[in-house]
N, C-alpha and C. Protein backbone atom coordinates (compact mmCIF):
# COMPACT_ATOMS: atom_id res chain seq x y z
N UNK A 1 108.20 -97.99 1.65
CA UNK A 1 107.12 -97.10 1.26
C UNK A 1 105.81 -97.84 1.50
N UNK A 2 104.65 -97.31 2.00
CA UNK A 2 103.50 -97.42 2.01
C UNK A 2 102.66 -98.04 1.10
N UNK A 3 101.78 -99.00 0.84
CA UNK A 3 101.76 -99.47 -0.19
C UNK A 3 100.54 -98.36 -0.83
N UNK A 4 99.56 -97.65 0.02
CA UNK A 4 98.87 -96.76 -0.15
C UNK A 4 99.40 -95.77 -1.00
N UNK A 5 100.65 -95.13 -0.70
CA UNK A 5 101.46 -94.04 -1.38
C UNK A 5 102.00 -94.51 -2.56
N UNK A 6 102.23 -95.74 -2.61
CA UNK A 6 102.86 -96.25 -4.41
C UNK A 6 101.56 -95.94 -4.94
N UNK A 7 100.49 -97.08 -4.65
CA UNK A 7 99.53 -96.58 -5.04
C UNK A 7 98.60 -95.06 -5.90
N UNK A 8 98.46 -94.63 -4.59
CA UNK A 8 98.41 -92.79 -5.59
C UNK A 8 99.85 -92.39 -6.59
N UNK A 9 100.52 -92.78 -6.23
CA UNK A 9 101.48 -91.80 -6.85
C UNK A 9 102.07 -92.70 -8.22
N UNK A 10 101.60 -93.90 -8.27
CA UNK A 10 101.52 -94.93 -9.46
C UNK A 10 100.31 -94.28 -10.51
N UNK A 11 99.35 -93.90 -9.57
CA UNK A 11 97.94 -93.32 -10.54
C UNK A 11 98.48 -92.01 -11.09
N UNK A 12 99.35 -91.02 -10.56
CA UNK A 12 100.17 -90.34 -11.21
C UNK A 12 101.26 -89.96 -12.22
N UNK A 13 101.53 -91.41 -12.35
CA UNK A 13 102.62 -91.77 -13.31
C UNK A 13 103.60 -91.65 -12.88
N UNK A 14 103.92 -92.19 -11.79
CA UNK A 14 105.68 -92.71 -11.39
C UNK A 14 105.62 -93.98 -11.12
N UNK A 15 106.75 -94.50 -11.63
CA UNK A 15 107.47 -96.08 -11.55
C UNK A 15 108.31 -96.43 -10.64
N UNK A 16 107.93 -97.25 -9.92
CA UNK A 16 108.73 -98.09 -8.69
C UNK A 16 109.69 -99.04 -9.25
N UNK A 17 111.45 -98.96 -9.08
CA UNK A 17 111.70 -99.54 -8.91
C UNK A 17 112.32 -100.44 -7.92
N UNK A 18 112.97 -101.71 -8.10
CA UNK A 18 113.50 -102.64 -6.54
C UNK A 18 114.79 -102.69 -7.33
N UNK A 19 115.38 -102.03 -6.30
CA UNK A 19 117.52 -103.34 -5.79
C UNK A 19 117.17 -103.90 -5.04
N UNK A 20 117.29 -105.37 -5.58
CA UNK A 20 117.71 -106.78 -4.59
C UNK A 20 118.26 -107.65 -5.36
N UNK A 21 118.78 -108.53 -4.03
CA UNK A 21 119.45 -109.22 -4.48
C UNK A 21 118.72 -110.35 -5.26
N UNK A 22 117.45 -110.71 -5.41
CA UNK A 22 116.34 -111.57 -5.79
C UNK A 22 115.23 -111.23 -6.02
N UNK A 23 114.50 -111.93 -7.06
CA UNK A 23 113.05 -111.69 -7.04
C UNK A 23 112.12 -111.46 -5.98
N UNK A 24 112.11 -111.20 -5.25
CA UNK A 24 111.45 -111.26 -4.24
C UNK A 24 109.64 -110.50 -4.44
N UNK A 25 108.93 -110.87 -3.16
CA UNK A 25 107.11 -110.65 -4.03
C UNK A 25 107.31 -109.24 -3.95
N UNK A 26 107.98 -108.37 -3.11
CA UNK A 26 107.94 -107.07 -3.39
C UNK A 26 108.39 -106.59 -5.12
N UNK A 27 109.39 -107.00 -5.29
CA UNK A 27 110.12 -106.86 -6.43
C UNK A 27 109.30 -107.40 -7.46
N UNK A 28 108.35 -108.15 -7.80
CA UNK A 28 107.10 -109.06 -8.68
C UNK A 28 106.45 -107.93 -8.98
N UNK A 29 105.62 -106.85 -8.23
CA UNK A 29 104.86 -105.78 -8.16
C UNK A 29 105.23 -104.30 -8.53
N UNK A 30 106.76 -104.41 -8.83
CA UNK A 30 107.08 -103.07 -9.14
C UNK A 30 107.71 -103.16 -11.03
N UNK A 31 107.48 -101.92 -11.70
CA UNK A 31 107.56 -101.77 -12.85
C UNK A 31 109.33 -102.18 -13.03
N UNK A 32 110.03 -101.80 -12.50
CA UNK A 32 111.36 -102.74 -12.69
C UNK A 32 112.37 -103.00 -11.87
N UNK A 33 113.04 -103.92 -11.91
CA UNK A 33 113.56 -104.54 -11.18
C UNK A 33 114.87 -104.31 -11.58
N UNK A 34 116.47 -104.03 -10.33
CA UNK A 34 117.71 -103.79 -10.94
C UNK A 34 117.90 -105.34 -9.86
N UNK A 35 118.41 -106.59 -10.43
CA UNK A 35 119.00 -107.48 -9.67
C UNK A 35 120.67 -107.05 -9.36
N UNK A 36 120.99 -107.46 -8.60
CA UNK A 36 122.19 -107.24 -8.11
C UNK A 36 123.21 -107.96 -7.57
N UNK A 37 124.71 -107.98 -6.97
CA UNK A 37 125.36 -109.14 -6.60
C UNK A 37 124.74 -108.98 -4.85
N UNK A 38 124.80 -110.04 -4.19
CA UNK A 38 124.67 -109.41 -2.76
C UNK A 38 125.80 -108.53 -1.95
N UNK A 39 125.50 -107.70 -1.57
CA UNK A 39 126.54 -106.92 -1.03
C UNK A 39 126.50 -105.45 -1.37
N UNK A 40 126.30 -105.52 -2.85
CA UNK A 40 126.76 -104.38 -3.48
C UNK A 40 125.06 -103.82 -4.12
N UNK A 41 124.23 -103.48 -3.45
CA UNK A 41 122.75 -102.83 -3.50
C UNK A 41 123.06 -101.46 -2.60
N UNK A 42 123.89 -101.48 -1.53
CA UNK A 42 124.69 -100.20 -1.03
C UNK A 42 124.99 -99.28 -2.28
N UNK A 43 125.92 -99.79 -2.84
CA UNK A 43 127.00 -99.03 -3.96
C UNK A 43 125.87 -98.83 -4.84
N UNK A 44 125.05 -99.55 -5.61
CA UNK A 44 124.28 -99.13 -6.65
C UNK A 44 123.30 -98.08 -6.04
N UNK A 45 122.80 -97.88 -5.31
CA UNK A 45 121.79 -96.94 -4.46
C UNK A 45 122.63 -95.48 -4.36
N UNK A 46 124.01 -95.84 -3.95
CA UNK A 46 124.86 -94.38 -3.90
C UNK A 46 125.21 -94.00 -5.12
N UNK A 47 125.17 -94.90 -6.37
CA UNK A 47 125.59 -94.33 -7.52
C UNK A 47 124.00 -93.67 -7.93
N UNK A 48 122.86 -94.22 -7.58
CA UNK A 48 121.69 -93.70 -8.41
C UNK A 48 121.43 -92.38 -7.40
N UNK A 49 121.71 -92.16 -6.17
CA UNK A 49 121.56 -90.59 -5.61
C UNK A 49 122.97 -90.14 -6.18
N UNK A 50 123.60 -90.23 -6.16
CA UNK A 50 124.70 -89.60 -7.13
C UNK A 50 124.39 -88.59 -8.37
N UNK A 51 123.96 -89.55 -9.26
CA UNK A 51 123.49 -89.26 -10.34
C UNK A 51 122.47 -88.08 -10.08
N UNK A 52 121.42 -88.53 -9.65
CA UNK A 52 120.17 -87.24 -9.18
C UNK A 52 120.16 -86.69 -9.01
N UNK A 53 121.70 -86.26 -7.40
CA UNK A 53 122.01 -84.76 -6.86
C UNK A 53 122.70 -84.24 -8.05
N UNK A 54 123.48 -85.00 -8.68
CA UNK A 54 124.21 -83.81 -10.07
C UNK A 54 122.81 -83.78 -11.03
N UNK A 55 122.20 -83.90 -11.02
CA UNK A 55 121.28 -83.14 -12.23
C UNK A 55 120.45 -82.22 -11.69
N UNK A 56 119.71 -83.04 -10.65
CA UNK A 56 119.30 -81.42 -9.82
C UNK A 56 120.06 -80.32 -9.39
N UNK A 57 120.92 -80.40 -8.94
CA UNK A 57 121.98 -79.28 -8.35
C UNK A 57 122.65 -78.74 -9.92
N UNK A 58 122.60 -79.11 -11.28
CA UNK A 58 123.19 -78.98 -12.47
C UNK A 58 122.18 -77.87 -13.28
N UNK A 59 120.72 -77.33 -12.69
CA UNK A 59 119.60 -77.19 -13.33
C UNK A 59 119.87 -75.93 -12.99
């Protein structure tokens, strides 16, 4: 993402978060951080659209 577009849309009130495997300076700058094992930032990313499409599609 753009750092312009976090930007506005931070002044809006949405929260960035990072999967990685490390702190990294991107990950320093965002409201929270999910650390992870390496490998498995795939699987956690498919479980959090998971989750999303069943609540939207649930509404």
């Amino acid at each position: 993402m753009s750092w312009y577009i976090f930007l506005e849309r931070e002044s809006r009130g949405a929260k960035l978060v990072a999967i990685d495997e490390s702190q990294s300076p991107t990950a320093e700058v965002t409201h929270d951080v999910l650390l992870v094992q390496p490998g498995t930032d795939g699987a956690v990313s498919c479980a959090i659209m998971y989750v999303l499409f069943r609540q939207v599609l649930s509404v």
